[in-house]
N, C-alpha and C. Protein backbone atom coordinates (compact mmCIF):
# COMPACT_ATOMS: atom_id res chain seq x y z
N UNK A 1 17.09 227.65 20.43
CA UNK A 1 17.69 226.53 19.74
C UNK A 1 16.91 225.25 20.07
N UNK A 2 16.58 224.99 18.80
CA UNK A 2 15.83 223.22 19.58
C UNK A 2 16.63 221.80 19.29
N UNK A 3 16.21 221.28 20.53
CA UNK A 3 17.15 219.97 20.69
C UNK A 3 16.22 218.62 20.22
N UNK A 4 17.09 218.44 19.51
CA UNK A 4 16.27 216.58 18.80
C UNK A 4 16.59 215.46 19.42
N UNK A 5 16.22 214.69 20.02
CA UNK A 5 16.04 213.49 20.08
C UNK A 5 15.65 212.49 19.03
N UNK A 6 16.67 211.30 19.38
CA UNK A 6 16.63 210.53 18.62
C UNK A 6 16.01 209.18 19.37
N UNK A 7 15.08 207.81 18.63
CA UNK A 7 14.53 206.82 19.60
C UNK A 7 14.93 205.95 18.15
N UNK A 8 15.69 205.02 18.52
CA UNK A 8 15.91 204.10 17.56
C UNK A 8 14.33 203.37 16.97
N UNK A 9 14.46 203.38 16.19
CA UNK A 9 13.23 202.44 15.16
C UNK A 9 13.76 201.38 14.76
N UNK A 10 12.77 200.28 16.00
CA UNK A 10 12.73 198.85 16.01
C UNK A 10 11.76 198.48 14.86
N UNK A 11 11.97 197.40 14.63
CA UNK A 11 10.82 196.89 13.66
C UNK A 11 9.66 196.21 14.95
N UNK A 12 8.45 196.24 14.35
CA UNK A 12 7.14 195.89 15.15
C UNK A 12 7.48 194.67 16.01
N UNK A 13 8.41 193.30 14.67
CA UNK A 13 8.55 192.31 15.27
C UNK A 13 9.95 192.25 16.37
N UNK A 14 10.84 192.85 16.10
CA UNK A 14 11.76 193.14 17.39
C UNK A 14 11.22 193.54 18.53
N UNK A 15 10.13 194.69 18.21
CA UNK A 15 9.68 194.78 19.75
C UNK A 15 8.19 194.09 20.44
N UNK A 16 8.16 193.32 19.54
CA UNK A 16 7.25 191.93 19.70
C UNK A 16 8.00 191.19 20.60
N UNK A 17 9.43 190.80 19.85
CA UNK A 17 10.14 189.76 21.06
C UNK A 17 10.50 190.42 22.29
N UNK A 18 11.22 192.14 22.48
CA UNK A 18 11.93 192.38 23.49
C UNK A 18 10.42 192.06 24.65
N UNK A 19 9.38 192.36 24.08
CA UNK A 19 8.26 192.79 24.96
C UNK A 19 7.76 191.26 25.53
N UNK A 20 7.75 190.39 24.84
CA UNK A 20 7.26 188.81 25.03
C UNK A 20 8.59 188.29 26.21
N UNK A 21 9.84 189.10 25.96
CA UNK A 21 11.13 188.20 26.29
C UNK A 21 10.52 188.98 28.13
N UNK A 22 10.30 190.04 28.19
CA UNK A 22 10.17 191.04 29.43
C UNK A 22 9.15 190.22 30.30
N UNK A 23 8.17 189.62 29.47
CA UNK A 23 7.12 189.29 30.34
C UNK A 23 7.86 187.71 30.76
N UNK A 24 7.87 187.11 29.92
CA UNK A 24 8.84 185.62 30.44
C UNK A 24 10.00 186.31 31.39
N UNK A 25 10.69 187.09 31.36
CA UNK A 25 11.45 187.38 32.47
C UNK A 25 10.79 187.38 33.82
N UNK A 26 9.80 188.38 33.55
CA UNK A 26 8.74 188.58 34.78
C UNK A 26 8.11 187.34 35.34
N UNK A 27 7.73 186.38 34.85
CA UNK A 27 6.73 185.57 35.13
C UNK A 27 7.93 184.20 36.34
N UNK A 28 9.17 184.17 34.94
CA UNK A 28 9.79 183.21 35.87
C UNK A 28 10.81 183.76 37.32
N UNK A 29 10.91 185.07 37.13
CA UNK A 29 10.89 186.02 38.49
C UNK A 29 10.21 185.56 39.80
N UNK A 30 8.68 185.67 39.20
CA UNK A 30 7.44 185.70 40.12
C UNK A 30 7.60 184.12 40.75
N UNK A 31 8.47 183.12 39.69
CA UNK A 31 8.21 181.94 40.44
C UNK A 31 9.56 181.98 41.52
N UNK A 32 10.68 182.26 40.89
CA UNK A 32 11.41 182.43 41.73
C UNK A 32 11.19 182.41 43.03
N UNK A 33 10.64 183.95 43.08
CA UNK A 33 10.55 184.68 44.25
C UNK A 33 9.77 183.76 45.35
N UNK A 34 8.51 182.54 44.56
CA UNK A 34 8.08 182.01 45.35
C UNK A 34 9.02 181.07 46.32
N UNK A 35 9.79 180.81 45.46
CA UNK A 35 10.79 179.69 45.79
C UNK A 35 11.67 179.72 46.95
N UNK A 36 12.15 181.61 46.61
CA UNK A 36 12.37 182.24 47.82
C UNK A 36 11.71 182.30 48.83
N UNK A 37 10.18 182.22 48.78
CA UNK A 37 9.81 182.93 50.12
C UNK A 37 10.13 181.67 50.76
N UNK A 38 9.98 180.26 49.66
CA UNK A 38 9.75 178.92 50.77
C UNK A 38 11.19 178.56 51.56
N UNK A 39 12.18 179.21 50.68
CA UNK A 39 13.47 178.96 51.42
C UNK A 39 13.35 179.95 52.75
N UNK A 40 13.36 181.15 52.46
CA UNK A 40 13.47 181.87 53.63
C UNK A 40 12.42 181.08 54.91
N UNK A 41 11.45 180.19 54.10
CA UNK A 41 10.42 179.98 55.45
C UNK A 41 11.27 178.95 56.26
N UNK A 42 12.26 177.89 55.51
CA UNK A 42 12.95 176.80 55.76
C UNK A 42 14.27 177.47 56.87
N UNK A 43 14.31 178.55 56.62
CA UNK A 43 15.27 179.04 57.68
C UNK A 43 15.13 179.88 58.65
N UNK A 44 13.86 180.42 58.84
CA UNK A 44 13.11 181.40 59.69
C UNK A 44 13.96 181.70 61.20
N UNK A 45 13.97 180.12 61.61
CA UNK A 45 14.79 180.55 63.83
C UNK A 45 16.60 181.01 63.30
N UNK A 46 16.74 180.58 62.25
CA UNK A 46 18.32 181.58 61.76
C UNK A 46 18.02 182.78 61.37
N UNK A 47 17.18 182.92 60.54
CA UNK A 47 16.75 184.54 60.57
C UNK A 47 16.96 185.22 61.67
N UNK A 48 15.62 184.97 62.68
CA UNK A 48 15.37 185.57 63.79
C UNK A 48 16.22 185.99 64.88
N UNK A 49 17.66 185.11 64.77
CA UNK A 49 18.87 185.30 65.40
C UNK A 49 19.44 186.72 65.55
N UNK A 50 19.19 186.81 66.93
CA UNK A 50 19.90 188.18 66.66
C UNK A 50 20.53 189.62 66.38
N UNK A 51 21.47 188.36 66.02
CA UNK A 51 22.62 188.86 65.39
C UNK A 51 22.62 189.29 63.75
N UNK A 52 21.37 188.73 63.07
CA UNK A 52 21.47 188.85 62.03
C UNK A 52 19.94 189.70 62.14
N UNK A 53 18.96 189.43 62.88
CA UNK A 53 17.83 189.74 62.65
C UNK A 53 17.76 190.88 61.99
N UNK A 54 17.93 192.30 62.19
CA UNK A 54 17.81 193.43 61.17
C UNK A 54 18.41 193.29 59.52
N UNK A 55 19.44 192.92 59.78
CA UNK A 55 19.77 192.57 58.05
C UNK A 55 18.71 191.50 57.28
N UNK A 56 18.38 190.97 58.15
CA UNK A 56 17.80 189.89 57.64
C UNK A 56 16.25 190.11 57.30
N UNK A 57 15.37 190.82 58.40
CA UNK A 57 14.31 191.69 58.44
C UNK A 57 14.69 192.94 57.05
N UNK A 58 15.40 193.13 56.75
CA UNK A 58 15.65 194.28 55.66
C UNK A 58 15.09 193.34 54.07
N UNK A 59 16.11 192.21 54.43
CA UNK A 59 16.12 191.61 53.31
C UNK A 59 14.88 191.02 52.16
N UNK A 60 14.13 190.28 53.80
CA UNK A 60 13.20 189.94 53.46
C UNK A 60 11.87 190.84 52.83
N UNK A 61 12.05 192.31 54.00
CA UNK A 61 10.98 193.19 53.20
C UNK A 61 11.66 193.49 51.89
N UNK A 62 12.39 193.91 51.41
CA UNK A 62 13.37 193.74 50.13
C UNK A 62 12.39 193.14 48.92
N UNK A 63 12.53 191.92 49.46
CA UNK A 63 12.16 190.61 48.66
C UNK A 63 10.29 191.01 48.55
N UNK A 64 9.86 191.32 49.77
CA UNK A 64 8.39 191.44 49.60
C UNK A 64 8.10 192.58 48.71
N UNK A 65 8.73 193.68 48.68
CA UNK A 65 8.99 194.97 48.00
C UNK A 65 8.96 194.33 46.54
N UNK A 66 9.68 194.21 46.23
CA UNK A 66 10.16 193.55 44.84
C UNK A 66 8.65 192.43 44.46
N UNK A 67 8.22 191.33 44.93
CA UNK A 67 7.24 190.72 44.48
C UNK A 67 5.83 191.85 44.65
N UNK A 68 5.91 192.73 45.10
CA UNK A 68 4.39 193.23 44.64
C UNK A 68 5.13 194.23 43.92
N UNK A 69 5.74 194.90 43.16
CA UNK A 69 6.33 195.52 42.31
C UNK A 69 6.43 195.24 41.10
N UNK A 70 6.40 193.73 40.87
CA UNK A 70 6.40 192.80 39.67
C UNK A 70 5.25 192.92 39.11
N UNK A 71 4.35 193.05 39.94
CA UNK A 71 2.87 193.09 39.58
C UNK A 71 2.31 194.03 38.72
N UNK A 72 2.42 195.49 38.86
CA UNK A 72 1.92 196.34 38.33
C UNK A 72 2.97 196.31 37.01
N UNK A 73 3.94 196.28 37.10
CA UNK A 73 5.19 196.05 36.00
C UNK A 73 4.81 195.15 34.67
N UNK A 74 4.20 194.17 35.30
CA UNK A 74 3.85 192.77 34.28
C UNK A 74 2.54 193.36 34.26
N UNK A 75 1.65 194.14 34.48
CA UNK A 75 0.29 194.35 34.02
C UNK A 75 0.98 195.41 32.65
N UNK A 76 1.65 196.64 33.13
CA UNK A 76 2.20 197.48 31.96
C UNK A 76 3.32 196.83 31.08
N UNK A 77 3.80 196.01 31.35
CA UNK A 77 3.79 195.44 29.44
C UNK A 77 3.01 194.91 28.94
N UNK A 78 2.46 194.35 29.64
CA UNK A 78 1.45 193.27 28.67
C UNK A 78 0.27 194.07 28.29
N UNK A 79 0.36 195.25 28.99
CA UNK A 79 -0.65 196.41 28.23
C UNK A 79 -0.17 197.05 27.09
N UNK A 80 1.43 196.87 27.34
CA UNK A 80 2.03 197.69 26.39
C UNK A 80 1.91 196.57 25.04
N UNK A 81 2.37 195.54 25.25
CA UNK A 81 2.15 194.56 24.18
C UNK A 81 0.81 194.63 23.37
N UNK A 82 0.19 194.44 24.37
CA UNK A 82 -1.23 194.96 23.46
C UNK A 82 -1.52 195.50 22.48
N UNK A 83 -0.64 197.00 22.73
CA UNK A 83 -0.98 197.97 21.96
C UNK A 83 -0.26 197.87 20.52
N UNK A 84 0.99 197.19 20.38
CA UNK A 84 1.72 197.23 19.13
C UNK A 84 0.98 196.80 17.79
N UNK A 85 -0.21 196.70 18.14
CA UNK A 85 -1.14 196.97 16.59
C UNK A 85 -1.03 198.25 16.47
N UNK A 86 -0.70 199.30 16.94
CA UNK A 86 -0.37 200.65 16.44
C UNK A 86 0.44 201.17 15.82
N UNK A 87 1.15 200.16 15.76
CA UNK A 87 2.64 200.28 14.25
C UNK A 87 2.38 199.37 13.22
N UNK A 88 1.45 198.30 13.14
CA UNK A 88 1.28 197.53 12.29
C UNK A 88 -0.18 197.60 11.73
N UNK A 89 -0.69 198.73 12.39
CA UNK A 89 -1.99 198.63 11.58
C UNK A 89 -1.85 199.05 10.06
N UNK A 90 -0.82 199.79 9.73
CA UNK A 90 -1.25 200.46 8.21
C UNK A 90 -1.79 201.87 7.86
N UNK A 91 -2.26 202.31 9.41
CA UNK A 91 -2.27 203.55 9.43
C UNK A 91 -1.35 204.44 10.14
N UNK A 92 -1.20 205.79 9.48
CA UNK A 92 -0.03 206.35 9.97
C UNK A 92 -0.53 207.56 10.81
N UNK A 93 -0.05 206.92 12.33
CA UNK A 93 -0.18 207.81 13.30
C UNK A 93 0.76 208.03 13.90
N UNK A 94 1.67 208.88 13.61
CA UNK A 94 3.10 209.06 13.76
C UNK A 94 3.19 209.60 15.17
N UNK A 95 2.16 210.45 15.87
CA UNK A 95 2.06 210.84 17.41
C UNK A 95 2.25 209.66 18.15
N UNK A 96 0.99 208.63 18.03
CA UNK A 96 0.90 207.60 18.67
C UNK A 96 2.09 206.70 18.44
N UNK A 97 2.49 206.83 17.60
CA UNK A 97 3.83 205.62 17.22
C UNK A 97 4.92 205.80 18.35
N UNK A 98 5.05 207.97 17.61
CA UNK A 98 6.06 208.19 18.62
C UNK A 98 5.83 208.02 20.32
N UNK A 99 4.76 208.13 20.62
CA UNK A 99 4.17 207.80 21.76
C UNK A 99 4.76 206.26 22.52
N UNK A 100 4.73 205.45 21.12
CA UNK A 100 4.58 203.55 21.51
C UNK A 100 6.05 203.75 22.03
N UNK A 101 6.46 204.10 21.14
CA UNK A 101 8.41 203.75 21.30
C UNK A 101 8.91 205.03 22.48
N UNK A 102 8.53 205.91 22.72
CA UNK A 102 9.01 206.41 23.90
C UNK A 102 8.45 205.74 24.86
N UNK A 103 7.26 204.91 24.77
CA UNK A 103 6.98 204.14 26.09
C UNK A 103 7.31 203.00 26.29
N UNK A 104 8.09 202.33 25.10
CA UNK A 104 9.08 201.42 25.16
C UNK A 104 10.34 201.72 25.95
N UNK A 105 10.47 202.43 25.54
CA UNK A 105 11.98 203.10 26.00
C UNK A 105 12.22 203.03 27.68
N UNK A 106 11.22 203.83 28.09
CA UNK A 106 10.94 203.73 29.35
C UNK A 106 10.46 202.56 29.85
N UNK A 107 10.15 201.57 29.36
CA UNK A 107 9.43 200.32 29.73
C UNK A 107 10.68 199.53 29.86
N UNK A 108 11.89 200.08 29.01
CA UNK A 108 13.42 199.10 28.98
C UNK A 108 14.10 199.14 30.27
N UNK A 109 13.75 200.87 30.45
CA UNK A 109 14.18 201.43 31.54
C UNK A 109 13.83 200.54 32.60
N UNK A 110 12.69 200.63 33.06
CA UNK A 110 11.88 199.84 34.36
C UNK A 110 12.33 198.83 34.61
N UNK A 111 12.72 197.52 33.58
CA UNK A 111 12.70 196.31 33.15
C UNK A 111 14.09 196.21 33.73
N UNK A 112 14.85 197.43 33.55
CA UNK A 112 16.34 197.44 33.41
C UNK A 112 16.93 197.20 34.68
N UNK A 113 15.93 198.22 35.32
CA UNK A 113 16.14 198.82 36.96
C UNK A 113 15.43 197.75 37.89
N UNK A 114 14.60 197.30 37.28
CA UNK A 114 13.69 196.05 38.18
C UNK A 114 14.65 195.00 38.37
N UNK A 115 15.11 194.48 37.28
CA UNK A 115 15.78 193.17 37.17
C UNK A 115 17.45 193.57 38.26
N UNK A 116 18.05 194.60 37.70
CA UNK A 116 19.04 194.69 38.54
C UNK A 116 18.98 194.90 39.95
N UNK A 117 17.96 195.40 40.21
CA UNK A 117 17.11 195.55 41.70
C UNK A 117 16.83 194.52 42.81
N UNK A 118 16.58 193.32 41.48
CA UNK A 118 15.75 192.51 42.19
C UNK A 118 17.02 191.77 42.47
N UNK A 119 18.11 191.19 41.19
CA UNK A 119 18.94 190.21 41.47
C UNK A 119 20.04 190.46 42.68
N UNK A 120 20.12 192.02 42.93
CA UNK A 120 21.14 192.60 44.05
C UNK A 120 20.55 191.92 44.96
N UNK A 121 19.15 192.16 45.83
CA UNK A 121 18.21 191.32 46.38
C UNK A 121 18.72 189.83 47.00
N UNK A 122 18.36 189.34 45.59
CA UNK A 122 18.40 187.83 45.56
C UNK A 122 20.22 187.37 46.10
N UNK A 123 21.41 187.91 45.40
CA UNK A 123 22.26 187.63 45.60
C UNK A 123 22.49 188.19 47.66
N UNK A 124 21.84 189.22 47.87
CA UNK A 124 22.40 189.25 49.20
C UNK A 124 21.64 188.41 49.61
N UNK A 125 20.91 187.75 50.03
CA UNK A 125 19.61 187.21 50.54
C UNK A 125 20.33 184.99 50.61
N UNK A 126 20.59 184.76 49.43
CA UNK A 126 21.80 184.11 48.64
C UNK A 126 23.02 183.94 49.74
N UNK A 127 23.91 185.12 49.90
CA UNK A 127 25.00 185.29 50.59
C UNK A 127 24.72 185.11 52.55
N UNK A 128 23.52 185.33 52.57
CA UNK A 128 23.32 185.66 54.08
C UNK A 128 22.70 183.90 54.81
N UNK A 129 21.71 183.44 53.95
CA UNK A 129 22.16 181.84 53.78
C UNK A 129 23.04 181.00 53.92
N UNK A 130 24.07 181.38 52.87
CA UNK A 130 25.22 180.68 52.79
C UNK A 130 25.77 180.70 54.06
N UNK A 131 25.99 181.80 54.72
CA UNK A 131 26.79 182.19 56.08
C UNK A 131 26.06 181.58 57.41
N UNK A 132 24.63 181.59 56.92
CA UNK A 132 23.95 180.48 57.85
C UNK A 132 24.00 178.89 58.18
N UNK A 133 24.10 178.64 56.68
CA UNK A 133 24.70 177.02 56.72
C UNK A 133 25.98 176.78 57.25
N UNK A 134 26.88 177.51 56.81
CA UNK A 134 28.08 177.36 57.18
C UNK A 134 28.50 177.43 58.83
N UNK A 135 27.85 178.49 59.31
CA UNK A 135 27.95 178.70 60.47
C UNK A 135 27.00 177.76 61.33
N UNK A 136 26.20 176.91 60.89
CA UNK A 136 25.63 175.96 61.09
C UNK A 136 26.05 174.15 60.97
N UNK A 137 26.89 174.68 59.95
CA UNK A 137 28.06 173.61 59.77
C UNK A 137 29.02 173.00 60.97
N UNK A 138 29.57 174.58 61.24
CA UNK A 138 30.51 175.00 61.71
C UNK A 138 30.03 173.79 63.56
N UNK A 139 29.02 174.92 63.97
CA UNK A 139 28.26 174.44 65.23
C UNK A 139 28.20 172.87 65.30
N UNK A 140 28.01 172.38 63.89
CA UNK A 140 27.57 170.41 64.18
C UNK A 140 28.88 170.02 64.30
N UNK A 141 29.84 170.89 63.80
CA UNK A 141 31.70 169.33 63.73
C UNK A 141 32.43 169.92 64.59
N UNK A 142 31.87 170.85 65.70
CA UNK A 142 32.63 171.33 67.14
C UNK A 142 32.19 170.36 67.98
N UNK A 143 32.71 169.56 68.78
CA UNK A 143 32.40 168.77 69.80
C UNK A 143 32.28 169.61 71.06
């Protein structure tokens, strides 16, 4: 018995934008992350505390994990972008087409798993801060 799969058929220019929207995701990521490293540098002797040091040592490789990960990610769309003259050339290469859009598919995938990856990341990283200031707070209005 054979099983069909189905891959929705975007138009060229829909996956013009999802693919343009992926890389602007990526790029203002990458600045992010810088932004991050400079915060984490701004809090480094709270890091090192400790009490927190392993969570915090996790986090940060986390964060380093994730920025060289971006890298090869943002080279394969923008390779993939490239290629979408292969649905708009006019010639019909229905292998390669089917080829483009299953590697879309999977490219949604990545995009999907990266981003939720990264922001879990960011929000603990976020949360473990917060608990630093506070508890830093805390330390200045104790006499």
């Amino acid at each position: 018995m054979k099983t069909y799969y189905y891959i929705q058929w975007l138009s060229a220019d829909e996956l013009h934008k999802e693919t343009k929207l992926w890389l602007s995701e990526l790029k203002f990521m990458r600045e992010e992350q810088l932004f991050l490293n400079k915060l984490v540098q701004s809090f480094t002797l709270q890091l090192i505390d400790s009490s927190i040091y392993q969570k915090s040592k996790t986090l940060v490789g986390q964060l380093q994990t994730a920025e060289k990960n971006s890298v090869p990610l943002f080279k394969k769309v923008q390779a993939h972008g490239n290629q979408l003259e292969i649905l708009v050339d006019d010639i019909d290469q229905l292998k390669m087409e089917k080829a483009y859009l299953a590697t879309h598919e999977e490219l949604k995938g990545e995009m999907n798993d990266y981003t939720q990856g990264y922001r879990a990341i960011k929000e603990r990283l976020f949360k473990l801060l917060s608990s630093i200031r506070k508890k830093d707070k805390r330390e200045r209005l104790q006499p």
